[in-house]
N, C-alpha and C. Protein backbone atom coordinates (compact mmCIF):
# COMPACT_ATOMS: atom_id res chain seq x y z
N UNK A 1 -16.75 12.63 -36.25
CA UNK A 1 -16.57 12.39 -34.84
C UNK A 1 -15.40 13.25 -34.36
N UNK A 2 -15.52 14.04 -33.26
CA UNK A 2 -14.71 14.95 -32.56
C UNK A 2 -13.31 14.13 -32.14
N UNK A 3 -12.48 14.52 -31.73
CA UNK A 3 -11.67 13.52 -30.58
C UNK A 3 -11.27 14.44 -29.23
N UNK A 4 -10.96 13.79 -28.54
CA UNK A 4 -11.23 14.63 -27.32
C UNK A 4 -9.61 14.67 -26.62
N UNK A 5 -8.64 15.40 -26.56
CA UNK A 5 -7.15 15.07 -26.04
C UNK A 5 -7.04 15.73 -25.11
N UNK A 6 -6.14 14.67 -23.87
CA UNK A 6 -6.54 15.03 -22.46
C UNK A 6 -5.07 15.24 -22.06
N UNK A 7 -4.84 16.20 -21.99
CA UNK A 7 -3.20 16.35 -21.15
C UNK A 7 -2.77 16.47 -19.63
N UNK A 8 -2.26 15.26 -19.15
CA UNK A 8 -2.13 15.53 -17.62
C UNK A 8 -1.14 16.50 -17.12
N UNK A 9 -1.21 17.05 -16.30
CA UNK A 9 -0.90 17.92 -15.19
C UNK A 9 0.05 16.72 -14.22
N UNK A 10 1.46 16.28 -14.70
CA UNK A 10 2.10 16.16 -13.84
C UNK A 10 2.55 16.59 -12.36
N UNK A 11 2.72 17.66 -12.45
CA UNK A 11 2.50 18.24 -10.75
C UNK A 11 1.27 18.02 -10.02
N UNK A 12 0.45 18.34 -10.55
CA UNK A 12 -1.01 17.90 -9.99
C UNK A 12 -1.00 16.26 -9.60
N UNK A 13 -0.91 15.58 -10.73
CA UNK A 13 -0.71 13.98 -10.25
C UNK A 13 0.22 13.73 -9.14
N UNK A 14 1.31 14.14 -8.77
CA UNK A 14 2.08 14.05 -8.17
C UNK A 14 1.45 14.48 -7.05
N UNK A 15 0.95 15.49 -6.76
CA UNK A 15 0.73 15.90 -5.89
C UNK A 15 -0.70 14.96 -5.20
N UNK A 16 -1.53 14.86 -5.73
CA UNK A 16 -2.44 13.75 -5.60
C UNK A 16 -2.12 12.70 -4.98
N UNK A 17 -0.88 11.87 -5.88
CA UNK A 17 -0.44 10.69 -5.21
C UNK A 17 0.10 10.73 -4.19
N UNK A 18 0.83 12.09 -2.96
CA UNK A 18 1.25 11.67 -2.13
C UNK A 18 0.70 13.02 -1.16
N UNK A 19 -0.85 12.81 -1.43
CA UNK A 19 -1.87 13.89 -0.74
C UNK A 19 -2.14 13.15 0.84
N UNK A 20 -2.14 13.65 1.53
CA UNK A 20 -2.69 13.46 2.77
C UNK A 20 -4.00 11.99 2.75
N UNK A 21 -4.95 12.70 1.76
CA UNK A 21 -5.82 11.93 1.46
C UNK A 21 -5.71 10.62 0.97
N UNK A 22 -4.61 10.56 0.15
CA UNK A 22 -4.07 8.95 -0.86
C UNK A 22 -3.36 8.32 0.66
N UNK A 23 -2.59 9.08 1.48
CA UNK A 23 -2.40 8.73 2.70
C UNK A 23 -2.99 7.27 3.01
N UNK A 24 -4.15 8.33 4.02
CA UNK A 24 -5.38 7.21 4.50
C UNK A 24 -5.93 6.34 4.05
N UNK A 25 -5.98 6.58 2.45
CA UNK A 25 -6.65 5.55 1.43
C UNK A 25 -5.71 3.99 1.73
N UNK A 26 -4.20 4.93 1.69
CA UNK A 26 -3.42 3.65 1.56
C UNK A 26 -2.95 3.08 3.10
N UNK A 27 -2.98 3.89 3.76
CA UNK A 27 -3.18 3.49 5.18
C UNK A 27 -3.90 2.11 5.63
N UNK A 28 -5.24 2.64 5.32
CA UNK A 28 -6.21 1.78 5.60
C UNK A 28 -6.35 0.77 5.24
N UNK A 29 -5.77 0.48 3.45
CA UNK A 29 -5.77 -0.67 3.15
C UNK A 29 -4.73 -1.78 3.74
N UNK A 30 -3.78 -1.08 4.53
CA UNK A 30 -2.97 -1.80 4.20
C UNK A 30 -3.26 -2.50 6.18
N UNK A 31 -3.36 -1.44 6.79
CA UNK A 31 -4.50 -1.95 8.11
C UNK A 31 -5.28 -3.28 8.03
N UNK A 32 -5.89 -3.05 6.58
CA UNK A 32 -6.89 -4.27 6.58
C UNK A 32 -6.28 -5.16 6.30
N UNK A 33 -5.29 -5.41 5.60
CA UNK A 33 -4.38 -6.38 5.29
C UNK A 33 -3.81 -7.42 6.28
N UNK A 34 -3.68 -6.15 7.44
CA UNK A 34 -2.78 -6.66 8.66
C UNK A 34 -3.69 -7.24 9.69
N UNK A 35 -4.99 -7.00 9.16
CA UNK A 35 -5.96 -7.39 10.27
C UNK A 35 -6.37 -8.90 9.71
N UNK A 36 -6.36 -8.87 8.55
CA UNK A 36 -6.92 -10.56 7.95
C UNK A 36 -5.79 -11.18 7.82
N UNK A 37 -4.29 -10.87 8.20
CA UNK A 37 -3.29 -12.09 8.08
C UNK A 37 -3.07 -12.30 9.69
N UNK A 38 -3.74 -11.56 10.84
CA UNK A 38 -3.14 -11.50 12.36
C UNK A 38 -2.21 -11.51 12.54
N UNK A 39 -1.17 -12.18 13.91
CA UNK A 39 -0.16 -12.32 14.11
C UNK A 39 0.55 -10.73 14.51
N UNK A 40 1.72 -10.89 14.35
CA UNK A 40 2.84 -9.62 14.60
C UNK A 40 2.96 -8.61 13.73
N UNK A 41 2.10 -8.99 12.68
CA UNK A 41 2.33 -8.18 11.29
C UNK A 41 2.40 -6.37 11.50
N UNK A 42 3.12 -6.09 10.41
CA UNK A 42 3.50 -4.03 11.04
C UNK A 42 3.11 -3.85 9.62
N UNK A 43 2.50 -2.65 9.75
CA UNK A 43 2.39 -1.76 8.31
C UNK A 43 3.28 -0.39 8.81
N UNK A 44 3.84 -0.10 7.48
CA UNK A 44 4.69 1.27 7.18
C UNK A 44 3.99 2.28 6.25
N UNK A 45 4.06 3.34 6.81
CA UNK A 45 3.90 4.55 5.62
C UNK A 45 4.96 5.47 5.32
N UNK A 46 5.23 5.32 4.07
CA UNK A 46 5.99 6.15 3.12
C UNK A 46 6.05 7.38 2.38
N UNK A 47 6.68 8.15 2.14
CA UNK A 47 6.23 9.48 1.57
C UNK A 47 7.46 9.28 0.58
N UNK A 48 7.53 9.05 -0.84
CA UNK A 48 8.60 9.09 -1.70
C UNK A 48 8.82 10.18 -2.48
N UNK A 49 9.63 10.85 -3.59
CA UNK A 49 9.97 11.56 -4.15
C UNK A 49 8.63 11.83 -4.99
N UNK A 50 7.80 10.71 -5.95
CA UNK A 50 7.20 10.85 -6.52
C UNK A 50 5.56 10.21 -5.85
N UNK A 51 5.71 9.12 -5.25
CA UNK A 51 4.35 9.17 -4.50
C UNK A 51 4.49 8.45 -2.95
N UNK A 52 3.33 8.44 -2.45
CA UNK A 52 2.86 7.92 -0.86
C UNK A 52 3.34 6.22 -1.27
N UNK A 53 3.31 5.06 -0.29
CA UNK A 53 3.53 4.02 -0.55
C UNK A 53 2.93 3.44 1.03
N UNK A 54 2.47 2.61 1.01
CA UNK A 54 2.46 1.43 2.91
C UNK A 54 3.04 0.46 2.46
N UNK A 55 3.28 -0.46 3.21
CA UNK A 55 3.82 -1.97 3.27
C UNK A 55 3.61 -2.44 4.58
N UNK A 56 3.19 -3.62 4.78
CA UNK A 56 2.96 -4.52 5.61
C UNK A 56 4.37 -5.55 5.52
N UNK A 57 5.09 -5.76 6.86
CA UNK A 57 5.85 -6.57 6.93
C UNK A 57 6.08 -7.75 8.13
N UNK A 58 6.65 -8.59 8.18
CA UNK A 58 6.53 -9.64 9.52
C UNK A 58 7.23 -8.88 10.59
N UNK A 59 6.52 -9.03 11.59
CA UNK A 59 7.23 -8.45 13.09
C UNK A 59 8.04 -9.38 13.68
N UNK A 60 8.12 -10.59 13.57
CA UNK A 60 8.58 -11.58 14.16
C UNK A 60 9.06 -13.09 13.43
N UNK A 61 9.63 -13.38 14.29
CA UNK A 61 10.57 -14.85 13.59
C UNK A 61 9.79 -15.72 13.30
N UNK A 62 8.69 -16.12 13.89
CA UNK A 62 7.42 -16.80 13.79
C UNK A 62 6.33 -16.57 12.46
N UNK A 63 6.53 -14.82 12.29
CA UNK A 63 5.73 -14.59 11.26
C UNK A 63 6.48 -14.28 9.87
N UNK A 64 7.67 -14.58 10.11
CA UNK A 64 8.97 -14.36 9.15
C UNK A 64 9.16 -16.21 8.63
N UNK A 65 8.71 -16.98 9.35
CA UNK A 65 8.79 -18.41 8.64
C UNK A 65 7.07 -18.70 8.54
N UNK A 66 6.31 -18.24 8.70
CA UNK A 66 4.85 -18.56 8.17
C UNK A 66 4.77 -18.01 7.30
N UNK A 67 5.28 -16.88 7.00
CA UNK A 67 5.16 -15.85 5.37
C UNK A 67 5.62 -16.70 4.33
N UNK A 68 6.63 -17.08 4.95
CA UNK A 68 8.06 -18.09 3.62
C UNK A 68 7.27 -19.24 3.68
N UNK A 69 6.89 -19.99 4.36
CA UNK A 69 5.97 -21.31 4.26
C UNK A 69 5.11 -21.28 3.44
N UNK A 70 4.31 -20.36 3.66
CA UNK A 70 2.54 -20.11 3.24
C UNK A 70 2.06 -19.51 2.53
N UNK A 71 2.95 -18.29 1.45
CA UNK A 71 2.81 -17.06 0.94
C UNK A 71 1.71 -16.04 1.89
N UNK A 72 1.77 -16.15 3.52
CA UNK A 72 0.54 -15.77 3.81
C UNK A 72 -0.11 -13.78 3.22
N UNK A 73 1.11 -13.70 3.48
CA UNK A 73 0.61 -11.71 3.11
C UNK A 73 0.07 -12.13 1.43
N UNK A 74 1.02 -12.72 0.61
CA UNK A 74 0.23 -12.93 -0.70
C UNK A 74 -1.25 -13.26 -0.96
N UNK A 75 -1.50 -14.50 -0.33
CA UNK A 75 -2.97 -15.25 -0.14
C UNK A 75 -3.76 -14.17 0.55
N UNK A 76 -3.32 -13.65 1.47
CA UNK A 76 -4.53 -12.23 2.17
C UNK A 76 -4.70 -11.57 1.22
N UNK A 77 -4.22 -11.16 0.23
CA UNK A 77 -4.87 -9.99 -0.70
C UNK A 77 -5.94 -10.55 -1.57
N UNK A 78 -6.19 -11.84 -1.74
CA UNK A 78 -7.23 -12.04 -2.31
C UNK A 78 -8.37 -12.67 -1.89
């Protein structure tokens, strides 16, 4: 039996992870996120050293003590 050894291309990965394209991917998810918890909720996009990132966070005092109450952003992801 052969074996097959696969060496990544760090720059390439890198570059992948914070492609325009991984963008939108992560954009969007995180859109949807904000759409099934309602309320004031904000998503952020990030561009880091090594990759893209979003986050969804509470806009408001209201949605800043329903988060802490309820785990609600937690419970939306599943």
């Amino acid at each position: 039996m052969s074996r097959v050894r696969i060496e990544l291309n760090s720059q390439g990965i890198q570059a992948l992870l914070k492609s325009p394209e991984m963008q939108a991917v992560l954009e969007q998810s995180a859109g949807a996120l904000r759409n099934r918890v309602g309320g004031d909720y904000e998503t952020e996009m990030h561009v880091a050293d090594t990759r893209a990132w979003a986050s969804v966070t509470t806009g408001s005092e209201n949605d800043i003590l329903q988060n802490s109450e309820n785990n609600t952003l937690l419970k939306s992801l599943y």
